[in-house]
Protein backbone atom coordinates (compact mmCIF):
# COMPACT_ATOMS: atom_id res chain seq x y z
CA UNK A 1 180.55 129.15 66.62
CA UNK A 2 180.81 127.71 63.48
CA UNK A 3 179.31 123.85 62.30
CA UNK A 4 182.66 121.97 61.89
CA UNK A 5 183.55 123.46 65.54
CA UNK A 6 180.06 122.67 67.31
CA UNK A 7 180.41 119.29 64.97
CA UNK A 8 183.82 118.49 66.90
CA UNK A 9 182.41 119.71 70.32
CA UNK A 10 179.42 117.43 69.33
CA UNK A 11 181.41 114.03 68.77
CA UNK A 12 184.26 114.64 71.80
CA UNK A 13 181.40 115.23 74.19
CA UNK A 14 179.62 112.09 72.67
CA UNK A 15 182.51 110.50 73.48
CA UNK A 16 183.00 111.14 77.13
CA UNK A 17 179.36 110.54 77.41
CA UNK A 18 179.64 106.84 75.65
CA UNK A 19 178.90 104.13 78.16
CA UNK A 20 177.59 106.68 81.12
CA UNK A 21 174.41 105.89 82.85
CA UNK A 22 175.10 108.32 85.52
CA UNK A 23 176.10 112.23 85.48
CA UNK A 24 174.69 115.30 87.57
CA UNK A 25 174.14 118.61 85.96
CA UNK A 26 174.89 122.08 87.41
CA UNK A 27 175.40 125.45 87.04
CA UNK A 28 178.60 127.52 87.64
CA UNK A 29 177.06 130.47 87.00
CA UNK A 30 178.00 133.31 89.31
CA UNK A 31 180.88 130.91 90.83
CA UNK A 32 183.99 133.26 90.81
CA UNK A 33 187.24 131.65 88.75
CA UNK A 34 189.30 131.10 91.28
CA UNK A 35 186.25 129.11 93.42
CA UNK A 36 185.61 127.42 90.33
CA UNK A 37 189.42 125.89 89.90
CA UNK A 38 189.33 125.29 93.50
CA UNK A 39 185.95 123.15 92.76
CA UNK A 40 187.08 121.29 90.12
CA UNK A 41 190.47 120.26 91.42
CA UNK A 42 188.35 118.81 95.08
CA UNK A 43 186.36 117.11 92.08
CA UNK A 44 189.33 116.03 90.28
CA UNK A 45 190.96 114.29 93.44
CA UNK A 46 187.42 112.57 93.81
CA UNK A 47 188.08 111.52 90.20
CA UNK A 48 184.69 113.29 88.94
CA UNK A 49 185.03 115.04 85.75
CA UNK A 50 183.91 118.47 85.02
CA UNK A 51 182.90 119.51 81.35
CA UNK A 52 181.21 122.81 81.19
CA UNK A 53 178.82 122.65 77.76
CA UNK A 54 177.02 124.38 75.66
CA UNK A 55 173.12 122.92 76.01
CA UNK A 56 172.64 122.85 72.36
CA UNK A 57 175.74 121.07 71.69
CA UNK A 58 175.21 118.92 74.66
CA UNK A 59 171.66 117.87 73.81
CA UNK A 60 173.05 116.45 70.66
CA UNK A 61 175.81 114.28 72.15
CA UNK A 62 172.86 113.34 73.88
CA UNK A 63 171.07 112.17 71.60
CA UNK A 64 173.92 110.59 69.65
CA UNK A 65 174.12 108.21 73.00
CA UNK A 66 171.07 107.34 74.37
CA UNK A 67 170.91 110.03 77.29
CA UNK A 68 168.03 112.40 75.71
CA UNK A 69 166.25 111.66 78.82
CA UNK A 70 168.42 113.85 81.19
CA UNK A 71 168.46 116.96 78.28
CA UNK A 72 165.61 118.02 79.81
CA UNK A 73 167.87 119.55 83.21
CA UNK A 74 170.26 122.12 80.63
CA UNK A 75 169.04 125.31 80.93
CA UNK A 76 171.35 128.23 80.86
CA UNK A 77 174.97 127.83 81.65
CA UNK A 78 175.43 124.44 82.47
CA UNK A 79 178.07 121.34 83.58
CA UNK A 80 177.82 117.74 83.89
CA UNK A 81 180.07 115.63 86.37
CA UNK A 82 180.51 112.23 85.14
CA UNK A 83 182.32 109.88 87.40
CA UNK A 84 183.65 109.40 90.78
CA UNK A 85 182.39 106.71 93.01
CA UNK A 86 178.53 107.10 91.60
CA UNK A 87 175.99 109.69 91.27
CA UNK A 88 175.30 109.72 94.59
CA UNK A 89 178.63 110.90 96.06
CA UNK A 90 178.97 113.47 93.24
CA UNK A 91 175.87 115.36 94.08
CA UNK A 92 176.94 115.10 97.87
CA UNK A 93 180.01 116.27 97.15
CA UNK A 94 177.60 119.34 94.95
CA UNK A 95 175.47 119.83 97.77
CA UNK A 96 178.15 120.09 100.22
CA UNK A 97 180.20 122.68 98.05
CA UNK A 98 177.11 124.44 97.52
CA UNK A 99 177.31 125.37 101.60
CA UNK A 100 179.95 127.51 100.46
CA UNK A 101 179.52 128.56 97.26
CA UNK A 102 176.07 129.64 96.85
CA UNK A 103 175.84 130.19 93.59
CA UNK A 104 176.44 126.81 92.46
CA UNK A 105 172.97 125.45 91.17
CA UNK A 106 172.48 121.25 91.17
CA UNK A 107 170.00 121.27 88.53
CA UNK A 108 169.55 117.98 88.60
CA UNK A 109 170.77 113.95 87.86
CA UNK A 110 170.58 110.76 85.74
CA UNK A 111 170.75 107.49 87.26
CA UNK A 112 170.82 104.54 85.73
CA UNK A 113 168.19 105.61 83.35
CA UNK A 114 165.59 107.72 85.95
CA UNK A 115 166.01 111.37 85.42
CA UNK A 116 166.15 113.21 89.22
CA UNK A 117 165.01 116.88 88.79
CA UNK A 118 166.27 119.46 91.40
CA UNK A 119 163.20 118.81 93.07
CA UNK A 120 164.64 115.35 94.22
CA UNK A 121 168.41 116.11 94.28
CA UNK A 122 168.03 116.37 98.12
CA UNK A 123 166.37 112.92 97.83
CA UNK A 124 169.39 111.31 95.66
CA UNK A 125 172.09 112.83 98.40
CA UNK A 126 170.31 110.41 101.12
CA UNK A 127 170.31 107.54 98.66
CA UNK A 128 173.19 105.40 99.70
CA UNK A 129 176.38 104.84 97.81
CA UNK A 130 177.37 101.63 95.95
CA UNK A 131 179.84 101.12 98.48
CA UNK A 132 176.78 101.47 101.40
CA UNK A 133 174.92 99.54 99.96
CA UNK A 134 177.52 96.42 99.31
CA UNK A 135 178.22 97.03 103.35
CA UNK A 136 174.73 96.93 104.13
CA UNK A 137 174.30 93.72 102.09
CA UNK A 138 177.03 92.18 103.71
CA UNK A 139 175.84 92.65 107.21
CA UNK A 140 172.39 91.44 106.13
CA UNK A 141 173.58 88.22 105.17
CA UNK A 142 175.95 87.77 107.53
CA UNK A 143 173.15 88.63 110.31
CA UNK A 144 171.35 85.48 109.44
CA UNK A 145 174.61 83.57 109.40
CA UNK A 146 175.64 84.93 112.95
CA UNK A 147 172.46 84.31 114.50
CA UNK A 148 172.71 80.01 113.36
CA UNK A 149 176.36 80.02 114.76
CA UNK A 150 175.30 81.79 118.20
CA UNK A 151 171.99 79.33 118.55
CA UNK A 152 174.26 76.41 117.72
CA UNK A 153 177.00 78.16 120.07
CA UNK A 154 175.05 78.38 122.90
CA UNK A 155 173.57 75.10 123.85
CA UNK A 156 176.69 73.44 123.06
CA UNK A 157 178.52 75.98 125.54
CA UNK A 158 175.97 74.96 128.07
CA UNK A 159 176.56 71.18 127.21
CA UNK A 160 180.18 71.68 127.73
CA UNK A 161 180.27 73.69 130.88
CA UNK A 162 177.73 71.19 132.35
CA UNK A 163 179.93 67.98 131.58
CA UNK A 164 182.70 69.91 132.66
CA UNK A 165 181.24 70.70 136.50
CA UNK A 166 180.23 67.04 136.30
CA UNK A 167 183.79 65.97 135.18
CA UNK A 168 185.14 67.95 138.18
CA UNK A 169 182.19 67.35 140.53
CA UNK A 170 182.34 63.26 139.63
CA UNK A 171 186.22 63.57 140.72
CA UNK A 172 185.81 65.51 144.44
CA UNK A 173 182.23 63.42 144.64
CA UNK A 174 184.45 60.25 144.20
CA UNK A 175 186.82 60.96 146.37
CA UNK A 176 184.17 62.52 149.59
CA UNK A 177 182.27 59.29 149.03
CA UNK A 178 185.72 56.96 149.41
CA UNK A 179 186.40 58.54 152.50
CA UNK A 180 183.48 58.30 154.27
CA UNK A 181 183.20 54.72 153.19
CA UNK A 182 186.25 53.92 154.58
């Protein structure tokens, strides 16, 4: 491959990568065509994009934005996924495509900055996902919130049922006591 070529690889791969803090590197290698186009197009619909790259090349985009950290996972034949609802999802969605094509080596991950080798991909794939997280937040703050109403809730209900059996009770005590007065 000649300079100018690896030069224009260089800056349109430099340009995908601008602005990404998250992307997952694998390997296809051994992954039949057709299983590969199948692959990508489930990671298309997921909106995770699939760039298959040549390390040298790759490590200089790198470089060119800030991501030298994560050069350290391309080794042979190798793809990044950038996209998709986070990191997190994409290497689930790895993992789980891995059940049936075996082939497929996760090599590894960049997350906001921390480099996850494929020792700790399983690790990453039982983080949870932005939108997890958010719901878990949610409910913890609405727990607190919950708990005040039903404490506030609850004596009052008992306040209110009482003076309502007294309200009822005063009216047939009233009217017992009249009649045996009379």
């Amino acid at each position: 491959m000649s300079k100018p070529v690896k030069a224009l690889l260089r800056k349109e791969l430099a340009g995908r990568l601008q602005g990404v803090d998250s992307l997952v590197v694998f390997s296809l290698s051994g992954v039949a065509g057709t299983e590969t186009n199948k692959l990508r197009n489930t990671l298309r619909a997921k909106d995770i994009r699939v760039s298959v790259v040549k390390n040298s090349v790759a490590r200089q985009a790198m470089e060119d934005v800030g991501l030298l950290a994560v050069s350290v996972l391309l080794d042979g034949p190798s793809a990044l996924a950038i996209g998709g609802e986070g990191v997190v999802a994409t290497v689930r969605e790895l993992l789980a495509a891995r059940k049936e094509l075996p082939s497929l080596t996760v090599r590894g991950a960049l997350m906001e900055g921390e480099v996850f080798g494929p020792d700790r991909v399983e690790e990453l794939s039982r983080y949870p996902t932005r939108e997890e997280a958010l719901g878990s937040i949610v409910m913890l703050a609405r727990s607190p919130g919950a708990r005040l109403v039903g404490a506030l809730l609850g004596p009052g209900g008992r306040i209110s049922g009482a003076l309502k059996t007294l309200a009822e009770g005063g009216e047939e005590g009233e009217g017992a006591e009249g009649g045996e007065a009379a």
